[in-house]
C-alpha atoms as a PDB file:
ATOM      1  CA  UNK A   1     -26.524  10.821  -0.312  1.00  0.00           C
ATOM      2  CA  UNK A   2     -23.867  12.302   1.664  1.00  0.00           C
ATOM      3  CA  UNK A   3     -21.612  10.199   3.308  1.00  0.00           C
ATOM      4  CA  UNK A   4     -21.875   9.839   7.444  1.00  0.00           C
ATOM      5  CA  UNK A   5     -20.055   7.276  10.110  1.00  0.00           C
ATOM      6  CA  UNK A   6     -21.736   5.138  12.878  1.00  0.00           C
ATOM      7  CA  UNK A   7     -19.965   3.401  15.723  1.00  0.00           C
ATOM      8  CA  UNK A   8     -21.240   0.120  17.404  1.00  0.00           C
ATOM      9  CA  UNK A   9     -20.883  -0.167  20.287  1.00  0.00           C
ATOM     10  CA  UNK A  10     -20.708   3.099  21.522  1.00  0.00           C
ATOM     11  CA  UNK A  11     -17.432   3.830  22.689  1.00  0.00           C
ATOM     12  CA  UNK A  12     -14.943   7.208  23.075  1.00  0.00           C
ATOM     13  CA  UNK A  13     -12.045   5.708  20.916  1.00  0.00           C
ATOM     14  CA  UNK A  14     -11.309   7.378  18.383  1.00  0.00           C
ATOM     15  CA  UNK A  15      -9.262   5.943  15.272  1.00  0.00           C
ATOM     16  CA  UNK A  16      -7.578   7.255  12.596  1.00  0.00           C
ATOM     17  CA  UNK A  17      -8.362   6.533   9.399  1.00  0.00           C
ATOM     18  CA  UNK A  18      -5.875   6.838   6.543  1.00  0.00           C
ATOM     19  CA  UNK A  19      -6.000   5.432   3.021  1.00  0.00           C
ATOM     20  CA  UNK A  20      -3.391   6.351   0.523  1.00  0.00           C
ATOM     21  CA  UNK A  21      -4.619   6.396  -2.624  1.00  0.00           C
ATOM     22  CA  UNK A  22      -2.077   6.126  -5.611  1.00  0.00           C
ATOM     23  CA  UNK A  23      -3.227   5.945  -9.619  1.00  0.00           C
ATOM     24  CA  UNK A  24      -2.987   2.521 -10.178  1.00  0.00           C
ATOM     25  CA  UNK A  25      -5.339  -0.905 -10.323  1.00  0.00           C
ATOM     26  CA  UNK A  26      -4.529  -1.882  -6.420  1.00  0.00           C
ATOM     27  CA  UNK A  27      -5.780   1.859  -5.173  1.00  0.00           C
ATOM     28  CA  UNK A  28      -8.828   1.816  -7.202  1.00  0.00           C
ATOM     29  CA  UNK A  29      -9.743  -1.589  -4.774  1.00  0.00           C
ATOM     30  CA  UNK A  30      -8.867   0.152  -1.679  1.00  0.00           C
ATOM     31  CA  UNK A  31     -10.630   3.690  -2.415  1.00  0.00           C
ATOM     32  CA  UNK A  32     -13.573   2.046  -3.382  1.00  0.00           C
ATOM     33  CA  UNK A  33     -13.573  -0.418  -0.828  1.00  0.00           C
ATOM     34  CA  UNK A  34     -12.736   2.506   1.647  1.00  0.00           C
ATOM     35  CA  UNK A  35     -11.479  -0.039   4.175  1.00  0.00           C
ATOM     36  CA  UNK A  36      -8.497   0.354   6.695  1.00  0.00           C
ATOM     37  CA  UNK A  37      -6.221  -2.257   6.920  1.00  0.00           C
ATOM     38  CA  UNK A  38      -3.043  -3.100   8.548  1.00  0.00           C
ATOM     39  CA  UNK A  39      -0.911  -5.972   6.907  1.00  0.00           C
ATOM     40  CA  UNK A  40       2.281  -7.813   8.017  1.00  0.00           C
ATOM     41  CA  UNK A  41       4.409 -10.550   6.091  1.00  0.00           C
ATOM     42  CA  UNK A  42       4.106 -14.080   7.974  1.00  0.00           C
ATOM     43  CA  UNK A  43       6.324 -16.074   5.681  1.00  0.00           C
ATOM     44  CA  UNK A  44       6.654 -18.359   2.551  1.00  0.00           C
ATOM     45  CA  UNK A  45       4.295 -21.676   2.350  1.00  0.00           C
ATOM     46  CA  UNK A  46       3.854 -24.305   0.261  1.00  0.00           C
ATOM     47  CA  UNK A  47       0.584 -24.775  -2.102  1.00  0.00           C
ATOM     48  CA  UNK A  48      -0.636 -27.138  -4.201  1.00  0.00           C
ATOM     49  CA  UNK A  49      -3.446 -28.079  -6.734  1.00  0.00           C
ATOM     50  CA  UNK A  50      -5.890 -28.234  -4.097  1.00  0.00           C
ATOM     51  CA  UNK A  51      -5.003 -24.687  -2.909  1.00  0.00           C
ATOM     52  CA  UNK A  52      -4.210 -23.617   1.136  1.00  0.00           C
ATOM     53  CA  UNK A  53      -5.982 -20.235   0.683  1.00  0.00           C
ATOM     54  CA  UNK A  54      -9.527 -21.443  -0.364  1.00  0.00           C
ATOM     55  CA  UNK A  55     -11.865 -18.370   0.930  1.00  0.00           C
ATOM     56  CA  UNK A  56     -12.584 -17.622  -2.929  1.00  0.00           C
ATOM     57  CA  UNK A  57     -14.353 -20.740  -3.271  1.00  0.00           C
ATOM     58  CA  UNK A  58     -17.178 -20.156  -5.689  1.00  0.00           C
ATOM     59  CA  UNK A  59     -17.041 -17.106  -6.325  1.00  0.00           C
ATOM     60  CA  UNK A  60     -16.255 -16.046 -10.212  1.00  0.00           C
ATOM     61  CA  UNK A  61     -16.574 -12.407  -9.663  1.00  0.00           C
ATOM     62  CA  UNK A  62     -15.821  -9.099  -7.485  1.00  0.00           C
ATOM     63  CA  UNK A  63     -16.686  -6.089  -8.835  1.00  0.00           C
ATOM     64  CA  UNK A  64     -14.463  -5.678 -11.999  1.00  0.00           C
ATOM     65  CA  UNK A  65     -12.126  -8.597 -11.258  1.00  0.00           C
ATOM     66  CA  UNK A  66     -12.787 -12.031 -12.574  1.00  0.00           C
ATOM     67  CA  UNK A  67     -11.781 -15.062 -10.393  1.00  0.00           C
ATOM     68  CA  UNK A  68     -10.649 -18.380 -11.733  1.00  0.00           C
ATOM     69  CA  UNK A  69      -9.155 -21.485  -9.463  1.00  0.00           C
ATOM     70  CA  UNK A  70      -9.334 -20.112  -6.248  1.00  0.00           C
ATOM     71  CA  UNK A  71      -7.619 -16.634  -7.253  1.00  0.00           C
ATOM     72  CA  UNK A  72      -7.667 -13.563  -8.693  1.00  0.00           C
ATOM     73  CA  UNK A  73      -4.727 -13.135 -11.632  1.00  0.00           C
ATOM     74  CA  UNK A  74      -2.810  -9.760 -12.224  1.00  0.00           C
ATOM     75  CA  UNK A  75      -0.093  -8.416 -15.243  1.00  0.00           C
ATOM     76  CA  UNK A  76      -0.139  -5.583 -12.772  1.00  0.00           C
ATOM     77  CA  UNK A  77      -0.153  -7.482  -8.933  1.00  0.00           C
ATOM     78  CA  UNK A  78       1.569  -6.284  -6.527  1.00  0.00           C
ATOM     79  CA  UNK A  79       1.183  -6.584  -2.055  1.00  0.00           C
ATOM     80  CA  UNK A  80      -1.503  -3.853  -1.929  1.00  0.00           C
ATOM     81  CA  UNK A  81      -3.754  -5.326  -4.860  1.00  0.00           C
ATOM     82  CA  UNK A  82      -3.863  -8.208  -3.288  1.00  0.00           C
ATOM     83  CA  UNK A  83      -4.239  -7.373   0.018  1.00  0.00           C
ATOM     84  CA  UNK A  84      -7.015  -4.821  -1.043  1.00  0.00           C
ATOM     85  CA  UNK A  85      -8.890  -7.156  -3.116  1.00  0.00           C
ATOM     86  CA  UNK A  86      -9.117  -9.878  -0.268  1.00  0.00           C
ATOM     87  CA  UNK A  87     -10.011  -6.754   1.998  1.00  0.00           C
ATOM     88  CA  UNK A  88     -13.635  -6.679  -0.100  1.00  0.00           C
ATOM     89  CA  UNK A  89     -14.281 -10.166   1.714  1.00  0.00           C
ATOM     90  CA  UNK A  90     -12.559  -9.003   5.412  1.00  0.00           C
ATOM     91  CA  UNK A  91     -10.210 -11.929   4.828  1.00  0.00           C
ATOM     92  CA  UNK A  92      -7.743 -11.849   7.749  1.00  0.00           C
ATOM     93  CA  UNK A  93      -4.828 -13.689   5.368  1.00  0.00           C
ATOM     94  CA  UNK A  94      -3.934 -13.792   1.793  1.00  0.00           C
ATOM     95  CA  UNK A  95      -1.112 -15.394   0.035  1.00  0.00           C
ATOM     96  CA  UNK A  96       0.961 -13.987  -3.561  1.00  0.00           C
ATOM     97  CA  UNK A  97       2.073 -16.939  -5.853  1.00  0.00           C
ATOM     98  CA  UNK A  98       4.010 -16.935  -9.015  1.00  0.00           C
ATOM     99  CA  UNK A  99       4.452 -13.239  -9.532  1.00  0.00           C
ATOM    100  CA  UNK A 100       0.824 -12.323 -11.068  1.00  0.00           C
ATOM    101  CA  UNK A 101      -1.563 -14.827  -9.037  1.00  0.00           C
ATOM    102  CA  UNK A 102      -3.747 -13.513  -5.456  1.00  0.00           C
ATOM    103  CA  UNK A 103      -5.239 -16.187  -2.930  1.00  0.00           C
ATOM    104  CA  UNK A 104      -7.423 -15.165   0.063  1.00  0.00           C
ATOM    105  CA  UNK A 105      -8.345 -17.149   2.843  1.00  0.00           C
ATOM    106  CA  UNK A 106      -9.314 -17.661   6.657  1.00  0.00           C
ATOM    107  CA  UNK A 107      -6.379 -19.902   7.197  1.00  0.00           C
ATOM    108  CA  UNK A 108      -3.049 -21.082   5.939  1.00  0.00           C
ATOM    109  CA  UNK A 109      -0.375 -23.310   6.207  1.00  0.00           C
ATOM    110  CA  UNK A 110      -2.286 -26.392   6.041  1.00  0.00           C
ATOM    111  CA  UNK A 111       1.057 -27.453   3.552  1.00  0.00           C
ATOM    112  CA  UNK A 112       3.326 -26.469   5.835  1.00  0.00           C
ATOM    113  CA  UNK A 113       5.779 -23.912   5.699  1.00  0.00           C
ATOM    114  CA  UNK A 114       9.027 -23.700   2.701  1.00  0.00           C
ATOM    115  CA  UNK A 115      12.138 -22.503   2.650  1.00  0.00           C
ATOM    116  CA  UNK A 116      12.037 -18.332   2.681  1.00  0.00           C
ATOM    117  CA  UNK A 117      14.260 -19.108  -0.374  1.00  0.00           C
ATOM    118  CA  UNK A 118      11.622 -20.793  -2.580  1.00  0.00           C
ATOM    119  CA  UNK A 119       9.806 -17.463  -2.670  1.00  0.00           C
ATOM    120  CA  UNK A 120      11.600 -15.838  -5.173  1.00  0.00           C
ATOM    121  CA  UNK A 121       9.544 -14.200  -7.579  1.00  0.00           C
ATOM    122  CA  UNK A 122       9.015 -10.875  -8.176  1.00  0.00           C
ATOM    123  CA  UNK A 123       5.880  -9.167  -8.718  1.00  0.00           C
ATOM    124  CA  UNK A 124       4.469  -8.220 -12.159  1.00  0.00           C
ATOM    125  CA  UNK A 125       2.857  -4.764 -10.587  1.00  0.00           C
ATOM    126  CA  UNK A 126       6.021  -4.518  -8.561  1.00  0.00           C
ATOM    127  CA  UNK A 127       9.549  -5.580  -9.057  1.00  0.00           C
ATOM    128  CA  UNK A 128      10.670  -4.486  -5.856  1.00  0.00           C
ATOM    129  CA  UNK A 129       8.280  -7.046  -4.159  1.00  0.00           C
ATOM    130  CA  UNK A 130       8.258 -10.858  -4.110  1.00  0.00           C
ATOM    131  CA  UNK A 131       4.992 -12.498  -4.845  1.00  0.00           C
ATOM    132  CA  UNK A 132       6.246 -16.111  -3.850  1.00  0.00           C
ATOM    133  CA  UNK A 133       7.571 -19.125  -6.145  1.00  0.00           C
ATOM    134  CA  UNK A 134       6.067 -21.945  -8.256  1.00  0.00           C
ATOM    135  CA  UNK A 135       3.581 -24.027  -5.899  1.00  0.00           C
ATOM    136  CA  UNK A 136       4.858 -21.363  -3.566  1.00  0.00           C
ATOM    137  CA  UNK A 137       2.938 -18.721  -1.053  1.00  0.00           C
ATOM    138  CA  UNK A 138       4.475 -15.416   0.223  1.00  0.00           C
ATOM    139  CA  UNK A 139       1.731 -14.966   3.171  1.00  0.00           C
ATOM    140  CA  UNK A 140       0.376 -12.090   4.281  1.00  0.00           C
ATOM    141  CA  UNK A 141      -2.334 -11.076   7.900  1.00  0.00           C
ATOM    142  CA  UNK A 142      -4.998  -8.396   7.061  1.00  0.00           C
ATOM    143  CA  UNK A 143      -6.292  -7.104  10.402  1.00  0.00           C
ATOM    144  CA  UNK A 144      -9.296  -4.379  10.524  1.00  0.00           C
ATOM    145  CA  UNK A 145      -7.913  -1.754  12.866  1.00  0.00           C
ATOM    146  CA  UNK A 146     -11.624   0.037  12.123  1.00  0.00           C
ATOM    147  CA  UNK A 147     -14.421  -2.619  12.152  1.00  0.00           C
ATOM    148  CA  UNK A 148     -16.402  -0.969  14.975  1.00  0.00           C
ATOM    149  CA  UNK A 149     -17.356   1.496  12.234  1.00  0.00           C
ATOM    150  CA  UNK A 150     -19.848   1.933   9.509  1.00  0.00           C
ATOM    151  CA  UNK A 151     -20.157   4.132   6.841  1.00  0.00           C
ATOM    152  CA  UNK A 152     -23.074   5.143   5.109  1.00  0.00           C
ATOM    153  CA  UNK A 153     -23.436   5.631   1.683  1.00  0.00           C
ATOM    154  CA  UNK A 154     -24.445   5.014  -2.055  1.00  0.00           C
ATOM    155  CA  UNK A 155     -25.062   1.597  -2.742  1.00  0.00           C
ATOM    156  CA  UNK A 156     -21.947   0.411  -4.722  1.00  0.00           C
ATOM    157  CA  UNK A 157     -22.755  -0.387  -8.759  1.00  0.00           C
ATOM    158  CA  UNK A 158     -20.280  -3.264  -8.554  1.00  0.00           C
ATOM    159  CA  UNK A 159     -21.409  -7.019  -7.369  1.00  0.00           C
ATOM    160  CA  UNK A 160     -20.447 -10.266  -6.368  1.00  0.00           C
ATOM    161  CA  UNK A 161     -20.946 -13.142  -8.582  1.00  0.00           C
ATOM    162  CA  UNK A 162     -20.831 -16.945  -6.367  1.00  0.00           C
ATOM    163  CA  UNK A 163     -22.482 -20.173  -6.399  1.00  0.00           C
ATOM    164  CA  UNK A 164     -22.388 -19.907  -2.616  1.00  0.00           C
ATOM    165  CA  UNK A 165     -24.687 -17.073  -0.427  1.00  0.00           C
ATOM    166  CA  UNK A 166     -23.107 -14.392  -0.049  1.00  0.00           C
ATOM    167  CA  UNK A 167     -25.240 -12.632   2.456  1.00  0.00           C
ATOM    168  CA  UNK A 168     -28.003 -13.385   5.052  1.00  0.00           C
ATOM    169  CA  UNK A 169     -31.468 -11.601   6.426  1.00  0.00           C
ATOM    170  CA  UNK A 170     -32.908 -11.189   9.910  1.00  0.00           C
ATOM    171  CA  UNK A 171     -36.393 -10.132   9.742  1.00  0.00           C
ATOM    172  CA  UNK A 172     -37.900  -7.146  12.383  1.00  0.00           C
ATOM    173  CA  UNK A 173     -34.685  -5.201  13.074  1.00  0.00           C
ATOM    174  CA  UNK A 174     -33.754  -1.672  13.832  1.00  0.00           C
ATOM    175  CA  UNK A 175     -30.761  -0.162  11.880  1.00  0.00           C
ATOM    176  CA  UNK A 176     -29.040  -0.018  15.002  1.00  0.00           C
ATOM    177  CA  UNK A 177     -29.720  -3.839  16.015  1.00  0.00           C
ATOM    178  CA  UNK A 178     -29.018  -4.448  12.146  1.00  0.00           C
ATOM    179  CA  UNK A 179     -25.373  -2.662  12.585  1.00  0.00           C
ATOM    180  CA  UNK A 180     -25.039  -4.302  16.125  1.00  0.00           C
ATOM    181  CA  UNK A 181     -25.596  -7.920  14.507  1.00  0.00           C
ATOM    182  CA  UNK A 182     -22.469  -7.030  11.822  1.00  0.00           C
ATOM    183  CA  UNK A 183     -20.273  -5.687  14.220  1.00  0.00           C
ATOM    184  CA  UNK A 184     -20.323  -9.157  15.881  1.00  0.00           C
ATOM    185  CA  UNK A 185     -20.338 -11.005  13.112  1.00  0.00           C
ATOM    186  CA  UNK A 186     -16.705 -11.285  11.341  1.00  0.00           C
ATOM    187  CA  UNK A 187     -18.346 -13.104   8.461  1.00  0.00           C
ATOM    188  CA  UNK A 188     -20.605  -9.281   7.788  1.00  0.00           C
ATOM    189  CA  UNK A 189     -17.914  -6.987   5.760  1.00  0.00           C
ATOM    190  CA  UNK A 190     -21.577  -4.721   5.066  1.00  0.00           C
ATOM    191  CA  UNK A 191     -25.072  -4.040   5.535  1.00  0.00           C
ATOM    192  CA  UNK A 192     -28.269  -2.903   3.681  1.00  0.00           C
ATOM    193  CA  UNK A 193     -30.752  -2.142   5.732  1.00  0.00           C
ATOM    194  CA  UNK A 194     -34.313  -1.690   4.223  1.00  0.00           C
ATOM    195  CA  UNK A 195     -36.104   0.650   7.042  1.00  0.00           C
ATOM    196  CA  UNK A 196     -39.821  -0.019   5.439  1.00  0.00           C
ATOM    197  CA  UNK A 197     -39.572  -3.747   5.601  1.00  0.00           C
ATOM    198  CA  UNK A 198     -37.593  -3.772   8.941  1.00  0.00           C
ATOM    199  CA  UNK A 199     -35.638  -6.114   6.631  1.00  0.00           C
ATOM    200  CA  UNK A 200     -31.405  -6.440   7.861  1.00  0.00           C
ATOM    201  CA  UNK A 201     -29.368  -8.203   4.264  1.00  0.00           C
ATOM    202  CA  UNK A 202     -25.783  -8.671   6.297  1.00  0.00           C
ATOM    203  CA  UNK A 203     -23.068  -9.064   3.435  1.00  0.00           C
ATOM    204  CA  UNK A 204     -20.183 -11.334   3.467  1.00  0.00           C
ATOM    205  CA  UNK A 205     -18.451  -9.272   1.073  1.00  0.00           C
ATOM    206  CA  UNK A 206     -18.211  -5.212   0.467  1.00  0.00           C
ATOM    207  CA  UNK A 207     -20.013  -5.364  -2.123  1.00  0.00           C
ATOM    208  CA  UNK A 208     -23.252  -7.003  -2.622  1.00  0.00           C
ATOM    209  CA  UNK A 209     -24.550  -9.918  -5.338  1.00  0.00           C
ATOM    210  CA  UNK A 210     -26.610  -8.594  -7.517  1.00  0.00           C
ATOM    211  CA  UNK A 211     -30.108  -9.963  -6.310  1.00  0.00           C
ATOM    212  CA  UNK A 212     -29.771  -7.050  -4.009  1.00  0.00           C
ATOM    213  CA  UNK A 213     -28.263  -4.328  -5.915  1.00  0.00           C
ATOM    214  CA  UNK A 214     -31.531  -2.808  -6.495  1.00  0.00           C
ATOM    215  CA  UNK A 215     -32.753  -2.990  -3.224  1.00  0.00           C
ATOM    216  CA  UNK A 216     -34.099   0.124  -1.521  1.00  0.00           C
ATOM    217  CA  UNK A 217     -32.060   0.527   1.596  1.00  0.00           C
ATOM    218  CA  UNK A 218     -29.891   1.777   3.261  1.00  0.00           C
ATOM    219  CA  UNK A 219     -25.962   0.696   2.843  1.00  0.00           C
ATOM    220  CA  UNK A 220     -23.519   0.978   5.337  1.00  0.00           C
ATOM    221  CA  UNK A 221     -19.795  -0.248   4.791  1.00  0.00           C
ATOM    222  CA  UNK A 222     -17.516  -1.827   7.791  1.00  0.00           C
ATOM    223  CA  UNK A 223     -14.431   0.185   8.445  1.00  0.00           C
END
């Protein structure tokens, strides 16, 4: 299937889409994820046990990345594998914590804020970069310059393993009213839309659990 783009709503903007794709671990995320992102540093927060980015919570798996405690762990981590990995769930923050460990979330800074000093450590993918302290968040915002967009294509061979849903269905829908219901949604990172059932699966992450990864449909991707 070749690859095509859909806009909802209709509109004459037109965005430019640019993902740089270097050989390592974090560009495999973001090429495969094909989403744009812009990200900005917000500061350095505290964490503890309980954890101030929770938006992993039960999920064990993402594709090819295992998640334990609320976070994804890296020998190779560095700002743009962790912001790229938390992209796959359209997470608008995530957090770097004792040089190797990733935390994504939908808030933060429910600890309060430390001292810009107590993130200190530099990354293991990255020495150039800090990837905060001990019980220690450097903070990051993901926005979605291109979520008005949709791109068709093959339905990804990677899943998402949760105790929690990670999608939801709306019976009797067009593929446009199917696209129209993610674009408002900023829980729906993707859609497969099964045209013969009139069946709409919305996605809360890029990729979908595997009860559906069989499913004969069509998938479209959120810019």
């Amino acid at each position: 299937m070749s690859n095509s783009r859909t806009e909802f709503p209709s509109t004459q903007e037109t965005m430019l889409k640019t993902i740089a794709c270097i050989v390592s671990l974090a560009s495999l995320v973001l090429c495969t994820a094909s989403r744009v992102t812009q990200v900005s540093y917000i500061g350095c927060y505290l964490d503890n046990e309980a954890r101030d980015l929770r938006g992993l919570t039960g999920v064990s798996k993402i594709g090819q990345f295992s998640i334990g405690s609320l976070m994804l762990s890296s020998a190779s981590m560095t700002h743009e594998l962790c912001g790229s990995f938390c992209s796959l769930g359209g997470f608008p923050y995530f957090g770097v914590q004792s040089d190797e460990q990733c935390f994504c979330g939908t808030s933060y800074g429910s600890l309060g804020a430390a001292n810009t000093s107590d993130c200190n450590r530099a990354c293991t993918g990255n020495g150039a970069q800090i990837c905060g302290g001990t019980w220690c968040n450097s903070v990051f915002a993901l926005t979605y310059p291109d979520k008005k967009y949709f791109e068709q294509s093959q339905m990804p061979n990677q899943t998402v393993v949760s105790t929690q849903s990670t999608y939801w269905t709306s019976a009797d829908k067009t593929k446009a009213e199917c696209l129209m219901m993610c674009e408002a949604s900023a829980d729906c990172q993707a859609v497969i839309f099964s045209g013969q059932q009139r069946l709409c699966h919305l996605l809360r992450f890029a990729y979908p659990p595997a009860s559906l990864s069989s499913t004969d449909g069509d998938y479209f991707l959120r810019g």
